[in-house]
Protein backbone atom coordinates (compact mmCIF):
# COMPACT_ATOMS: atom_id res chain seq x y z
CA UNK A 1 -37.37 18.24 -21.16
CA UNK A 2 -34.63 17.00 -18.82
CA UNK A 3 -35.28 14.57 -16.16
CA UNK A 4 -34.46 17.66 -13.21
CA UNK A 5 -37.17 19.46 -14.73
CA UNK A 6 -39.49 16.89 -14.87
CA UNK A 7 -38.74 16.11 -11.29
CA UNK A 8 -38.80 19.95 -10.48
CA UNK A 9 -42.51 20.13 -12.38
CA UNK A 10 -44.59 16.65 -10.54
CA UNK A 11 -42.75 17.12 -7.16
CA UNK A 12 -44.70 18.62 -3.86
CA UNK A 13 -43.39 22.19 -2.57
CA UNK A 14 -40.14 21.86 -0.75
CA UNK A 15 -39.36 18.27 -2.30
CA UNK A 16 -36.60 19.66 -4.63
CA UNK A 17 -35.08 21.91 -1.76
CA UNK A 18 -34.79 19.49 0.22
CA UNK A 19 -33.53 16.97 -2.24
CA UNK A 20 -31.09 19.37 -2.72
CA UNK A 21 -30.26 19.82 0.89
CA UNK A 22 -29.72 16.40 1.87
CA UNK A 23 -26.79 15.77 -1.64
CA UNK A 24 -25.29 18.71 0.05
CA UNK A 25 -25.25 17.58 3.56
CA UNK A 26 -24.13 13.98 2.03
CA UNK A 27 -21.39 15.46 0.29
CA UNK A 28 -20.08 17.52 3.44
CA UNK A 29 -20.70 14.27 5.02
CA UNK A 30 -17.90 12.58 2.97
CA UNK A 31 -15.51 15.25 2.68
CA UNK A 32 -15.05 15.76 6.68
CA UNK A 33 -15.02 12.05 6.57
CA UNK A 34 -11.89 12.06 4.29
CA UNK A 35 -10.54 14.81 5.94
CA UNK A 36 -10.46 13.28 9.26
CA UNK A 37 -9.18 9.82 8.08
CA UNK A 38 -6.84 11.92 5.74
CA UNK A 39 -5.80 13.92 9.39
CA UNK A 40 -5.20 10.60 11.37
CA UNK A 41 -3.19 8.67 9.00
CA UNK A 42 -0.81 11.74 9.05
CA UNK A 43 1.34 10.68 11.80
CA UNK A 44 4.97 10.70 11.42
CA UNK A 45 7.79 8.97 13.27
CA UNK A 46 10.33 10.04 15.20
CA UNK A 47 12.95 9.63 13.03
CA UNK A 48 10.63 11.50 10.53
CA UNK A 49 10.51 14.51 12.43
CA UNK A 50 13.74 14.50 13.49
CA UNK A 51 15.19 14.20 9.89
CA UNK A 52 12.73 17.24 8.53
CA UNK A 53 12.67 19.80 11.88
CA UNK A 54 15.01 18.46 14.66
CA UNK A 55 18.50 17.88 12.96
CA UNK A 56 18.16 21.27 12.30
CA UNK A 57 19.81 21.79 15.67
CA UNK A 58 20.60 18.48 16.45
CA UNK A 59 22.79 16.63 14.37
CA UNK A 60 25.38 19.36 15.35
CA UNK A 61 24.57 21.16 18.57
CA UNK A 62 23.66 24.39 17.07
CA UNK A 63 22.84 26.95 19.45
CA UNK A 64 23.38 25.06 21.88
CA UNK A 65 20.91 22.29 21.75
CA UNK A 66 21.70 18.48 22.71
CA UNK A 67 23.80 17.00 20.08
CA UNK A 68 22.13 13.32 19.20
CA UNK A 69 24.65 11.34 19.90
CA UNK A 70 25.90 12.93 22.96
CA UNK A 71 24.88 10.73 25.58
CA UNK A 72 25.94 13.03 28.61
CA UNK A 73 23.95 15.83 27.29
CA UNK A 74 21.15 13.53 26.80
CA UNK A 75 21.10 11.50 29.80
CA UNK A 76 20.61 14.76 32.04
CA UNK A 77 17.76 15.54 30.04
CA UNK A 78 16.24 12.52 30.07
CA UNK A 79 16.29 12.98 33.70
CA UNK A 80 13.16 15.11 33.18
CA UNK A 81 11.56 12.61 31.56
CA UNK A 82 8.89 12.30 28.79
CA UNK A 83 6.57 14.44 30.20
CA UNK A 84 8.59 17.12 30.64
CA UNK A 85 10.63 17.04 27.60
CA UNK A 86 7.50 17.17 25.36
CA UNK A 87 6.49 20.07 27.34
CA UNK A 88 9.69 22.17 27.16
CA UNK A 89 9.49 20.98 23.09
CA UNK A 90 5.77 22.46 23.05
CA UNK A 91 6.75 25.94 24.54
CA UNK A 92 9.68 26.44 23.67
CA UNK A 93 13.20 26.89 25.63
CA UNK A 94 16.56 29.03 25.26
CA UNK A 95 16.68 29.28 21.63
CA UNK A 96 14.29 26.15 20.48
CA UNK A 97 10.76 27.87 19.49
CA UNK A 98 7.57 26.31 19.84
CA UNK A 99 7.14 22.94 18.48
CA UNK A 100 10.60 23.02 17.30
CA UNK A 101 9.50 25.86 14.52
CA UNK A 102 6.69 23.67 13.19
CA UNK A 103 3.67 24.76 14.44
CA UNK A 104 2.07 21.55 12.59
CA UNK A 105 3.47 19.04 14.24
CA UNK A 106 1.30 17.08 16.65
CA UNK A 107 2.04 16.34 20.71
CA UNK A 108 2.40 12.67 19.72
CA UNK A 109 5.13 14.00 16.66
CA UNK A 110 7.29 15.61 19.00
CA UNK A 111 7.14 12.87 21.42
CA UNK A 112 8.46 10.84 19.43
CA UNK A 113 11.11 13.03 18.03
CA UNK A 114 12.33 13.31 21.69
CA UNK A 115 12.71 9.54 22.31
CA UNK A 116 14.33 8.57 18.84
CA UNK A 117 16.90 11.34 19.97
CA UNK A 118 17.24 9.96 23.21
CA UNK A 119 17.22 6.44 22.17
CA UNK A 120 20.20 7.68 19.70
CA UNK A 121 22.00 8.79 22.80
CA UNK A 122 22.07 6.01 24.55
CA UNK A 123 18.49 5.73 25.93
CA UNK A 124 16.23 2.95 25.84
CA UNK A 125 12.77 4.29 25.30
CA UNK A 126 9.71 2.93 24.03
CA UNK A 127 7.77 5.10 21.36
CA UNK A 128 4.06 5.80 22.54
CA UNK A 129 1.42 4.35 20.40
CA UNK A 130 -1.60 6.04 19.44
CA UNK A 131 -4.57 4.24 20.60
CA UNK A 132 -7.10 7.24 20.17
CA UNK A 133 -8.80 4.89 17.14
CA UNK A 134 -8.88 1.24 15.91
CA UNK A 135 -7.40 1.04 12.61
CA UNK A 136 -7.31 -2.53 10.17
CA UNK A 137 -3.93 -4.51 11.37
CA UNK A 138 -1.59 -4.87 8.96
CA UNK A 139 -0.14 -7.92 7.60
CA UNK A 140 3.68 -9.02 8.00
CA UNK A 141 4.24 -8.73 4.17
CA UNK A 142 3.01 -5.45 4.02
CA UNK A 143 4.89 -4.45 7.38
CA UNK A 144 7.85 -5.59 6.30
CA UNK A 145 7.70 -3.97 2.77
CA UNK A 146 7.16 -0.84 4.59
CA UNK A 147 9.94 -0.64 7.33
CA UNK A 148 11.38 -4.36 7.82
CA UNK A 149 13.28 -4.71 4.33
CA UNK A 150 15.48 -1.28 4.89
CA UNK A 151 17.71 -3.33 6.87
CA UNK A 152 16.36 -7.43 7.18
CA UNK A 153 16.36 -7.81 3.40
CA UNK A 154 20.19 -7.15 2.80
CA UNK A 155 21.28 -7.89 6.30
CA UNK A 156 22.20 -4.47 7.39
CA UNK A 157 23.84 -4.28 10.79
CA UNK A 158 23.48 -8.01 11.31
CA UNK A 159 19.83 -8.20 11.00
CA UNK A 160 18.95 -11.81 10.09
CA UNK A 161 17.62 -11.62 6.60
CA UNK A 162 14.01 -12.31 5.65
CA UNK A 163 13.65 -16.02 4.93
CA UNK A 164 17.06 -17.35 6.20
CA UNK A 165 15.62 -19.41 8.55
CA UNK A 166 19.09 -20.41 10.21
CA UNK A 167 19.61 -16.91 11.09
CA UNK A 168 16.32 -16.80 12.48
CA UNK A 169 15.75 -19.95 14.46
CA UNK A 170 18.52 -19.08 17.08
CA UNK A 171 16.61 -15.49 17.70
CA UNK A 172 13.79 -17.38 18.61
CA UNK A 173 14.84 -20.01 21.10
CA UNK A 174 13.09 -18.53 23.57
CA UNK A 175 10.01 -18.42 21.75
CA UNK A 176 8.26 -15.85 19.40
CA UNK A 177 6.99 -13.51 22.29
CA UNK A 178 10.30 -12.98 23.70
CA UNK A 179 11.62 -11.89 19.96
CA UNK A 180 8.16 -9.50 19.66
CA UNK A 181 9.32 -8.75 22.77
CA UNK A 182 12.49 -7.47 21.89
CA UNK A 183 11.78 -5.91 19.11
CA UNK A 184 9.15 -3.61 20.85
CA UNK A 185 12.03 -2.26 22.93
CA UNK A 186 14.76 -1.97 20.10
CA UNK A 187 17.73 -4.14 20.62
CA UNK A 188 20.93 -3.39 19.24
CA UNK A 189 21.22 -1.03 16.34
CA UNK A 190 17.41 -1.59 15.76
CA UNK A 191 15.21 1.07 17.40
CA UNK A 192 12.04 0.44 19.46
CA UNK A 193 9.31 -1.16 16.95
CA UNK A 194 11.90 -0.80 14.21
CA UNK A 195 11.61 2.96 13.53
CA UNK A 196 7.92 2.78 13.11
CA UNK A 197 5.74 3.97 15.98
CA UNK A 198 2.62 3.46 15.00
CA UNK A 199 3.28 -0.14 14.79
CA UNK A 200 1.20 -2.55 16.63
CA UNK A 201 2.67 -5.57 18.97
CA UNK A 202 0.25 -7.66 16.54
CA UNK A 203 1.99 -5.85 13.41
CA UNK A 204 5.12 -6.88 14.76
CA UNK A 205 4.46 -10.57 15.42
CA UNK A 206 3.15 -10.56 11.89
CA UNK A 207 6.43 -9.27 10.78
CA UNK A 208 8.60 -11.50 12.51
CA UNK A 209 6.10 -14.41 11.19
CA UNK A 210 6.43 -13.37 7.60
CA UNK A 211 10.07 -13.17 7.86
CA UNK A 212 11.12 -16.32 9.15
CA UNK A 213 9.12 -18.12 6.73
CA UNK A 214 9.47 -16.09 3.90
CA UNK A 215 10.28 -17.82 0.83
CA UNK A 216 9.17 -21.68 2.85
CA UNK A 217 6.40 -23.75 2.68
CA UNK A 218 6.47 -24.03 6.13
CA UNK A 219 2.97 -22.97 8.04
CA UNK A 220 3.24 -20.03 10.00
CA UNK A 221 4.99 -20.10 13.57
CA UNK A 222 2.39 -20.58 16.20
């Protein structure tokens, strides 16, 4: 005789029903659970969006949209602002359907679509961060093994590269939160936070940290 049967046989009336009912409210328990941590993690960047929907359009002007690049065009739309360029993006305008044609794509997704394009056209805006839950900070290795090395490990563009420390030490002559700073707002051919939005300023001081003493013995800047 199995063990369930046994259990089934000595067990009061109901026991086994609602044995049964609590493994299958556990087990919807873990899959929303995964789902919504699944969900969340699901953000993509600007530069994401704009490389799978948006340059569509974009990259060339078709149909008439705002060519990235063209910072005229640009620069007379930015005069609506955030606000109102998400919500032109959301509905729809001219020939640009909803959500750019991707009905999946989250508020947050196509805000930051719009200010990668504007910041490509000459704008200067900073990529919204989504604060809607705490999530574990990551570390400047893993930051910078994620976003940092595309250009920092080979030099790309004249990004000091991780571990030259004489590269380095001039950027931060006016101290570590000033280069945090700066790279929270994009500076040169860097965009804001590097490309990643979802980057914390903590993430970033990590990175910068992990960088400059890459490869040293030194202890970590303070």
């Amino acid at each position: 005789m199995s063990n369930r049967s046994r259990f089934e046989r000595h067990s009061p009336p109901g026991a086994v029903s609602s044995s049964r009912w609590l493994l299958v409210a556990a087990a919807l328990a873990l899959s929303v659970i995964a789902g919504s941590a699944q969900a969340q993690s699901s953000g993509k960047s600007g530069e994401q969006v704009v490389a799978s929907v948006c340059s569509g359009c974009h990259a060339s002007g078709k149909l008439g949209a705002p060519k990235i690049g063209d910072k005229k065009a640009w620069s007379a739309r930015a005069e609506l602002g955030l606000t109102g360029l998400t919500r032109e993006a959301l509905k729809g305008i001219r020939q640009m359907p909803s959500h750019g044609g991707n009905p999946t794509l989250s508020d947050k997704e196509i805000e930051r679509a719009i200010i990668y394009m504007v910041n490509e056209s000459g704008g200067n805006w900073v990529e919204p961060i989504d604060t809607s839950r705490p999530v574990a900070e990551r570390s400047g290795e893993q930051v910078v093994k994620a976003q940092c090395f595309k250009c920092h490990e080979e030099g790309k563009g004249g990004a000091p590269r991780i571990g030259d420390r004489a590269a380095w030490i001039p950027r931060l002559k006016n101290g570590l939160d000033a280069t945090v700073r700066s790279a929270i707002n994009g500076h040169g051919g860097m965009p804001s936070r590097g490309g990643l939005a979802n980057l914390s300023d903590a993430e970033l001081r990590n990175a910068v940290i992990y960088m400059l003493n890459a490869g040293s013995a030194s202890a970590p800047a303070k």
